[in-house]
N, C-alpha and C. Protein backbone atom coordinates (compact mmCIF):
# COMPACT_ATOMS: atom_id res chain seq x y z
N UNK A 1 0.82 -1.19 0.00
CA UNK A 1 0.00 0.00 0.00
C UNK A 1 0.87 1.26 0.00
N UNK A 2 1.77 1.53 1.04
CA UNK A 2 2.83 2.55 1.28
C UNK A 2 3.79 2.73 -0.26
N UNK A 3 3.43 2.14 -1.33
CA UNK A 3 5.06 1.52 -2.18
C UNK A 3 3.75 2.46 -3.35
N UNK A 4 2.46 2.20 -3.09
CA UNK A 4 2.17 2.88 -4.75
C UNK A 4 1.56 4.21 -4.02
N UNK A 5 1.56 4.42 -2.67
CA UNK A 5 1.48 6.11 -2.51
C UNK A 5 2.79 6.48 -2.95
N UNK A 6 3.73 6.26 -3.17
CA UNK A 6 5.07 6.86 -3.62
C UNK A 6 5.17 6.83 -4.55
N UNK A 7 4.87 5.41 -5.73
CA UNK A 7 4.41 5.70 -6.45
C UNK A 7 3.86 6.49 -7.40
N UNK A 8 2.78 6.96 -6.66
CA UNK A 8 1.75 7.96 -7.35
C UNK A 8 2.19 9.23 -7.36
N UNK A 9 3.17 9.39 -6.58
CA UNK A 9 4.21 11.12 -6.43
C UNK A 9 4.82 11.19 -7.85
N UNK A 10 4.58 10.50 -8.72
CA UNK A 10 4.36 10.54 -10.29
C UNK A 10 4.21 11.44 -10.97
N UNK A 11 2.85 11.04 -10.41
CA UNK A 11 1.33 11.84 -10.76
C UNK A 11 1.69 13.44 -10.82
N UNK A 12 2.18 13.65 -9.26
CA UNK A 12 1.99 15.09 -8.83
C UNK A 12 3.81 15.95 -9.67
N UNK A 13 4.71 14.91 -9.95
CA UNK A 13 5.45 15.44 -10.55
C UNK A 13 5.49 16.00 -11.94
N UNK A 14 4.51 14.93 -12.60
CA UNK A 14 4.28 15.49 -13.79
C UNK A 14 3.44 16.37 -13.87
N UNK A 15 2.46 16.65 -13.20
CA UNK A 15 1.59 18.06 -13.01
C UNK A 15 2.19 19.25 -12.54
N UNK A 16 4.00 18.80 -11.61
CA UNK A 16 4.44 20.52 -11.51
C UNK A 16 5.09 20.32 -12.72
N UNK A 17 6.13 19.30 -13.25
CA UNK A 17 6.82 20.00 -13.91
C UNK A 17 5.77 20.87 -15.75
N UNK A 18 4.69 19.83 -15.70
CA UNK A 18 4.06 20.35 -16.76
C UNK A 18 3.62 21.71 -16.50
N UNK A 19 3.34 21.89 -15.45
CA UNK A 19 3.09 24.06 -15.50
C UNK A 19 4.50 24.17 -15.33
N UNK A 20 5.73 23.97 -15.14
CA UNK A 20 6.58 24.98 -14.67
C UNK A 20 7.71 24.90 -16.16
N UNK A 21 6.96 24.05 -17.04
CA UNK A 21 7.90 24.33 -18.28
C UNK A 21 7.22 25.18 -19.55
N UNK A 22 8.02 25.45 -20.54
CA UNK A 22 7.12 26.25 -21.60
C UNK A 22 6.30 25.00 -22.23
N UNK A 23 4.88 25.85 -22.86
CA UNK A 23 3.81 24.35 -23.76
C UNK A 23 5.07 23.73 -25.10
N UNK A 24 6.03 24.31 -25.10
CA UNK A 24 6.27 23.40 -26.63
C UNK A 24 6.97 22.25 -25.64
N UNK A 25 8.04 22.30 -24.27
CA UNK A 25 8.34 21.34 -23.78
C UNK A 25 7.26 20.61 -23.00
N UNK A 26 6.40 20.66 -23.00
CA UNK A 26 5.30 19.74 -21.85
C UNK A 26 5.19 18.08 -22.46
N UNK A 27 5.30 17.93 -23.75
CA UNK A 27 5.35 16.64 -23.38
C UNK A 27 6.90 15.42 -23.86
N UNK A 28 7.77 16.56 -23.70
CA UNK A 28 9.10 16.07 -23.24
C UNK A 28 9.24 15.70 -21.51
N UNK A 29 9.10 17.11 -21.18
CA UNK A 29 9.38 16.30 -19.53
C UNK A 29 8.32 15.37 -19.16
N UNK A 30 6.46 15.48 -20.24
CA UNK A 30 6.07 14.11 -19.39
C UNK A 30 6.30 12.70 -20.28
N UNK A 31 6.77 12.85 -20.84
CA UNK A 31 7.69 11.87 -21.24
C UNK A 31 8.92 11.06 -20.37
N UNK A 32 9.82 12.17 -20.48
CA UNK A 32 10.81 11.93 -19.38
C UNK A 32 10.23 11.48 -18.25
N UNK A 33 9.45 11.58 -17.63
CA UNK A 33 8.70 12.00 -16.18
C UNK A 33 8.10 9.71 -16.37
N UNK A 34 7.99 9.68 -17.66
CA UNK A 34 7.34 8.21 -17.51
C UNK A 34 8.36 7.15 -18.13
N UNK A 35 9.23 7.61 -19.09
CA UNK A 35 10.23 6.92 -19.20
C UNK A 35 11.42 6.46 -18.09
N UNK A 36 11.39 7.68 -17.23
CA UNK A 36 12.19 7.49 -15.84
C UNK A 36 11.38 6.38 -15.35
N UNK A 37 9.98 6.30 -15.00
CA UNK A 37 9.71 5.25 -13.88
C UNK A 37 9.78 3.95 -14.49
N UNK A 38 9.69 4.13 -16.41
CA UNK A 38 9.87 2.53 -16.32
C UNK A 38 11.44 1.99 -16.51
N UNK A 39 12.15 3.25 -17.21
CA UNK A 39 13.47 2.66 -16.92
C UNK A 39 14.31 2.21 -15.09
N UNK A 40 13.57 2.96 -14.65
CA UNK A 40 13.94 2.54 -13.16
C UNK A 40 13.57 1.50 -12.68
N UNK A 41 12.58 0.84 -13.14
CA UNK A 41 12.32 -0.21 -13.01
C UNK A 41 13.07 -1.83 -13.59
N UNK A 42 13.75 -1.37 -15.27
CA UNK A 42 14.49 -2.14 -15.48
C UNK A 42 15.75 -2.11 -14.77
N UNK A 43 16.00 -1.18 -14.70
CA UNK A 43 17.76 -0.89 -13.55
C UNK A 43 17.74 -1.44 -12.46
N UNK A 44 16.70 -1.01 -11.78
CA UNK A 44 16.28 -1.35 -10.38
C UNK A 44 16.13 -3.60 -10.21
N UNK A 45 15.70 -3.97 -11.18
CA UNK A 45 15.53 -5.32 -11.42
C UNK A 45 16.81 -5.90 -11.71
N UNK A 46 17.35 -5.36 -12.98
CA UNK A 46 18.35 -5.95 -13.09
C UNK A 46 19.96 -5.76 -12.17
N UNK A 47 19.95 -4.74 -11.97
CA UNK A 47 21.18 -4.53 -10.73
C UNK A 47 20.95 -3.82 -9.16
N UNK A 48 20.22 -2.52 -9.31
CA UNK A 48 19.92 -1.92 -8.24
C UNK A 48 19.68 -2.94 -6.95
N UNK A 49 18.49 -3.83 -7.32
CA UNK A 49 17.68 -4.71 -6.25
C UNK A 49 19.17 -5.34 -5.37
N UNK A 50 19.66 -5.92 -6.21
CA UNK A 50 20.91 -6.49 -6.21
C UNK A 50 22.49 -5.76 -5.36
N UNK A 51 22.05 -4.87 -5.63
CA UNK A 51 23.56 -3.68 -4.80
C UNK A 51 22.55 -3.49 -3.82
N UNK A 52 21.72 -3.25 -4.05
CA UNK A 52 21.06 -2.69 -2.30
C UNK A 52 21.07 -3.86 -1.50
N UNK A 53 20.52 -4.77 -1.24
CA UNK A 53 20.12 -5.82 -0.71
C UNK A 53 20.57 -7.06 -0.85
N UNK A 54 21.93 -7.37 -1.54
CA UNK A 54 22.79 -8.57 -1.84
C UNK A 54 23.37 -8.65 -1.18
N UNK A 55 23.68 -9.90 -0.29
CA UNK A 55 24.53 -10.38 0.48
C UNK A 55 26.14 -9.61 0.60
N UNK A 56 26.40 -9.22 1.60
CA UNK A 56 27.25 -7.95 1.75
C UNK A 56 28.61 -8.59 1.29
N UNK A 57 29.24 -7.11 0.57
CA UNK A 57 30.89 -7.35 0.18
C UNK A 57 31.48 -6.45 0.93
N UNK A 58 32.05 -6.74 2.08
CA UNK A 58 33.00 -5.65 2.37
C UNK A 58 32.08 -4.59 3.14
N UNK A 59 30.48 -4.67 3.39
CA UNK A 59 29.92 -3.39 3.56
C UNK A 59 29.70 -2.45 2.97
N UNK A 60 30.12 -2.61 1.43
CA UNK A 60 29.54 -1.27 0.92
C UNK A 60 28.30 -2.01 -0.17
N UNK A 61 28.35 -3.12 -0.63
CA UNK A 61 27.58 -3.36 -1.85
C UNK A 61 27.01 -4.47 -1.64
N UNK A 62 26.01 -4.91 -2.08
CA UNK A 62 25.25 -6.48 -2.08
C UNK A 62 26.20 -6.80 -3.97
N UNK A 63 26.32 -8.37 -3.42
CA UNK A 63 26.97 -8.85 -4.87
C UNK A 63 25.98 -10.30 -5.25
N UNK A 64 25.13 -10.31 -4.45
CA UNK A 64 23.99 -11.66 -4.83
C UNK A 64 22.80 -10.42 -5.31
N UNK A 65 21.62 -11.08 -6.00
CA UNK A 65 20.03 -10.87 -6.14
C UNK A 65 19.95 -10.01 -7.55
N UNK A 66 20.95 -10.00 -8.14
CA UNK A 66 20.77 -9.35 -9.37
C UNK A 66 19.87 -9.94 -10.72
N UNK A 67 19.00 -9.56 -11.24
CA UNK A 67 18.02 -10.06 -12.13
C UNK A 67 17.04 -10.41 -12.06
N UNK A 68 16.99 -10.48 -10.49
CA UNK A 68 15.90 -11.31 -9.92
C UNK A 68 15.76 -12.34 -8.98
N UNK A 69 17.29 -12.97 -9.23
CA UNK A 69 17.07 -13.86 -8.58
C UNK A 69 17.55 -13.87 -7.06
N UNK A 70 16.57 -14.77 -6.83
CA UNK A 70 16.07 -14.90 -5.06
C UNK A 70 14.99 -14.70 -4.76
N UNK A 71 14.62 -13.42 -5.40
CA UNK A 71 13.45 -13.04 -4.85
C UNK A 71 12.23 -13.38 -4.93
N UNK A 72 11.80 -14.44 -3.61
CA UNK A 72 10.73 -15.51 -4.08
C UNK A 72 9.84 -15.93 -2.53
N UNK A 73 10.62 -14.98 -1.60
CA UNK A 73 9.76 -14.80 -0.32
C UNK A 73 8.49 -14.02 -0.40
N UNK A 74 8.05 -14.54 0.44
CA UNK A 74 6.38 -13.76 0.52
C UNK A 74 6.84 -12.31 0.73
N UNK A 75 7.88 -11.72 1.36
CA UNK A 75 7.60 -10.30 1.19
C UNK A 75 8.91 -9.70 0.55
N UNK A 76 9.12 -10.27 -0.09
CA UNK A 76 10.41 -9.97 -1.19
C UNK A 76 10.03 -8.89 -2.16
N UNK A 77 8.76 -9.25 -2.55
CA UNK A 77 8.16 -8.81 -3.92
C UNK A 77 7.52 -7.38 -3.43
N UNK A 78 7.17 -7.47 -2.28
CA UNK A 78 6.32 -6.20 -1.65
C UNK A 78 7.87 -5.23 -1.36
N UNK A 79 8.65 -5.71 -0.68
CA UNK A 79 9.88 -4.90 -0.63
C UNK A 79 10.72 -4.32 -2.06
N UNK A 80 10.44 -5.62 -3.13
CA UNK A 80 10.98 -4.86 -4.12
C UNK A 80 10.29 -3.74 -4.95
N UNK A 81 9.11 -3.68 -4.99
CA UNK A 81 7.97 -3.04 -5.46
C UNK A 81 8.22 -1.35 -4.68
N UNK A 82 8.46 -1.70 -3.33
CA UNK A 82 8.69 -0.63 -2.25
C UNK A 82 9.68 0.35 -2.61
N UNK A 83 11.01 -0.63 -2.57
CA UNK A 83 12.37 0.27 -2.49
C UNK A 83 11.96 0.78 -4.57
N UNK A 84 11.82 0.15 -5.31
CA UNK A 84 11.84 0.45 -6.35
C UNK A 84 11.00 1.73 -6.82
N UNK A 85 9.91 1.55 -5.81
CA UNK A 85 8.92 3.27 -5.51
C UNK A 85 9.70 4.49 -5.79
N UNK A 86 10.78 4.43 -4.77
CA UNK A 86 11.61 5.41 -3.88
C UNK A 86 12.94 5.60 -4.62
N UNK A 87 13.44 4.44 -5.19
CA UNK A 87 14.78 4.92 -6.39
C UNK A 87 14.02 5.25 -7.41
N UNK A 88 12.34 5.00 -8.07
CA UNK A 88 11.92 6.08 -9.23
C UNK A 88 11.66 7.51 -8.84
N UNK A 89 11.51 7.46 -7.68
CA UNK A 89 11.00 8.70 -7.45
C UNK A 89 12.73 9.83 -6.99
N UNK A 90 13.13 9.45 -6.42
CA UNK A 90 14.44 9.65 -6.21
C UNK A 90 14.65 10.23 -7.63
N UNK A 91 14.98 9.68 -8.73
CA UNK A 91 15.51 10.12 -10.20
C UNK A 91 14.64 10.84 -10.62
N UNK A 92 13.10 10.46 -10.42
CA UNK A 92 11.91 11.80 -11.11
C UNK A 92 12.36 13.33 -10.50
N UNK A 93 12.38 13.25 -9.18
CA UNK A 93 12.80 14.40 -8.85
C UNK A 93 13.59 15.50 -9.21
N UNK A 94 14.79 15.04 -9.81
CA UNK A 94 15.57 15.60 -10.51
C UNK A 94 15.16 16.30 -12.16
N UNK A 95 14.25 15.69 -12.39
CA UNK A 95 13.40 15.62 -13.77
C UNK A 95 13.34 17.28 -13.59
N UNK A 96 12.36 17.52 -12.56
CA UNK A 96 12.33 20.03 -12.56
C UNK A 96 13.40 20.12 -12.64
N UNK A 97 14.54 19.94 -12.26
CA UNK A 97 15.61 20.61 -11.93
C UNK A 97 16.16 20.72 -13.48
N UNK A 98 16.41 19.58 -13.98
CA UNK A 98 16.88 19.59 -15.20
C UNK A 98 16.14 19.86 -16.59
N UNK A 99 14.68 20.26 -16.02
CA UNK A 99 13.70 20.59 -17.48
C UNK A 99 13.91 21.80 -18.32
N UNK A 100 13.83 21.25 -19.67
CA UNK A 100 14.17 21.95 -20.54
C UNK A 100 15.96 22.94 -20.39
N UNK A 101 16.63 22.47 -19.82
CA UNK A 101 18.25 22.23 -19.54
C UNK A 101 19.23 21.19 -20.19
N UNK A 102 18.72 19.76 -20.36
CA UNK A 102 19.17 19.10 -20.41
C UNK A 102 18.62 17.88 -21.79
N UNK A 103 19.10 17.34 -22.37
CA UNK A 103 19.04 16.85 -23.60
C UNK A 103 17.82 15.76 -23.18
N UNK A 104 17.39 14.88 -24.04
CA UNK A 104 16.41 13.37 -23.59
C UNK A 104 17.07 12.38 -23.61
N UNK A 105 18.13 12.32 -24.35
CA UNK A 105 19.20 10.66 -23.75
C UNK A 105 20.11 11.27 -22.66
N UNK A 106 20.42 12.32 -22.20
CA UNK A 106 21.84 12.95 -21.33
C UNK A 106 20.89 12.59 -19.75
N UNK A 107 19.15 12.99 -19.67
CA UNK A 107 18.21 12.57 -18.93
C UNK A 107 18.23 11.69 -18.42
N UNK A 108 17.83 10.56 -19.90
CA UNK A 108 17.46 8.92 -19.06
C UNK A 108 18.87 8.52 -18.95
N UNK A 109 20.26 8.73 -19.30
CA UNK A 109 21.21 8.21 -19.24
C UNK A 109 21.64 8.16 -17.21
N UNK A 110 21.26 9.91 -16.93
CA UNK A 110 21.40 9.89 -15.94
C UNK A 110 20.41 8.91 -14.90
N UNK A 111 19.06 9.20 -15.33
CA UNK A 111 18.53 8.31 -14.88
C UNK A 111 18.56 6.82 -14.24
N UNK A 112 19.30 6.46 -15.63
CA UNK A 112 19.47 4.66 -15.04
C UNK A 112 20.44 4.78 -14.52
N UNK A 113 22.00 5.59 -14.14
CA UNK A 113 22.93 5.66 -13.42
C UNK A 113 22.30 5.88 -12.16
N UNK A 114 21.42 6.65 -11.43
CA UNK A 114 20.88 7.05 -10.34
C UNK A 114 19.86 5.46 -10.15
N UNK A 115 19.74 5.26 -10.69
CA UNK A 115 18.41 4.09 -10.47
C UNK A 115 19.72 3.03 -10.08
N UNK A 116 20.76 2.23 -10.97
CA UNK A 116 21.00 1.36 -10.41
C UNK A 116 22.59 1.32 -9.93
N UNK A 117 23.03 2.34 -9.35
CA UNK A 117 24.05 2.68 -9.07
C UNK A 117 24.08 3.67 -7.33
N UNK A 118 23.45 4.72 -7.75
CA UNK A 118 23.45 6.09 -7.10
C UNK A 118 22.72 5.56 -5.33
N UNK A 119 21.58 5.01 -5.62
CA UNK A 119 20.63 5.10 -4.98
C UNK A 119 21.03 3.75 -3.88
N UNK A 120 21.23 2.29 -4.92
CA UNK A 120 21.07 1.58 -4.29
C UNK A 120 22.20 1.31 -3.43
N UNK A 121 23.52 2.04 -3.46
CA UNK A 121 24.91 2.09 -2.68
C UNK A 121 23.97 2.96 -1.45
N UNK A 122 23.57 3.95 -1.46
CA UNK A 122 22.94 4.48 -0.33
C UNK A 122 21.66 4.02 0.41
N UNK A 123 21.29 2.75 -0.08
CA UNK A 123 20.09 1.88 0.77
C UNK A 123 20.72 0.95 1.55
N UNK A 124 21.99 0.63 0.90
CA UNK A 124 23.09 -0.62 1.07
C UNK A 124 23.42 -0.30 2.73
């Protein structure tokens, strides 16, 4: 329940950044604004899940659960659904800051660096 109220902070991002840019950019950033949550989602699956929550190296990184695998406990799926909320929203955020500033691949590039890199060393 808690994982798609965060979620839904989506919603309310693409409604500021769509007033706070000019009409010819509005449906670049909501573009950006939806391409971020699903690319975060592939990042987040394929490595993120994995650096956050993988069996520890040293303390800084998980080096097991990448792709998926493991995750097959009853509340695995609710946790990954969760943290994955919070690293899309984490990268949407940045979406105002950089609107109409910043290119559409220089965006999602950053994007999936923050999704499965940035975020999940700091959940770790």
């Amino acid at each position: 329940w808690a994982g798609s109220l965060v979620f839904f902070m989506h919603c309310g991002f693409a409604m500021l950044s769509a007033g706070a840019v000019r009409v010819k950019n509005t449906k670049n950033i909501l573009m950006c604004i939806l391409l971020d949550a699903c690319m975060c989602a592939v990042a987040w699956w394929l490595l993120g899940f994995g650096f956050a929550y993988g069996e520890d190296a040293g303390g800084f990184i998980g080096t097991t659960g990448f792709v998926g695998i493991g995750i097959g406990s009853d509340f695995a799926y609710q946790e990954f659904f969760f943290q994955f909320a919070f690293a899309a929203t984490a990268a949407t955020i940045v979406s105002g800051a950089v609107a109409e500033r910043a290119s559409f691949e220089a965006y999602l590039s950053y994007s999936f660096f923050l999704s499965v890199w940035v975020y999940p060393v700091l959940v770790h």
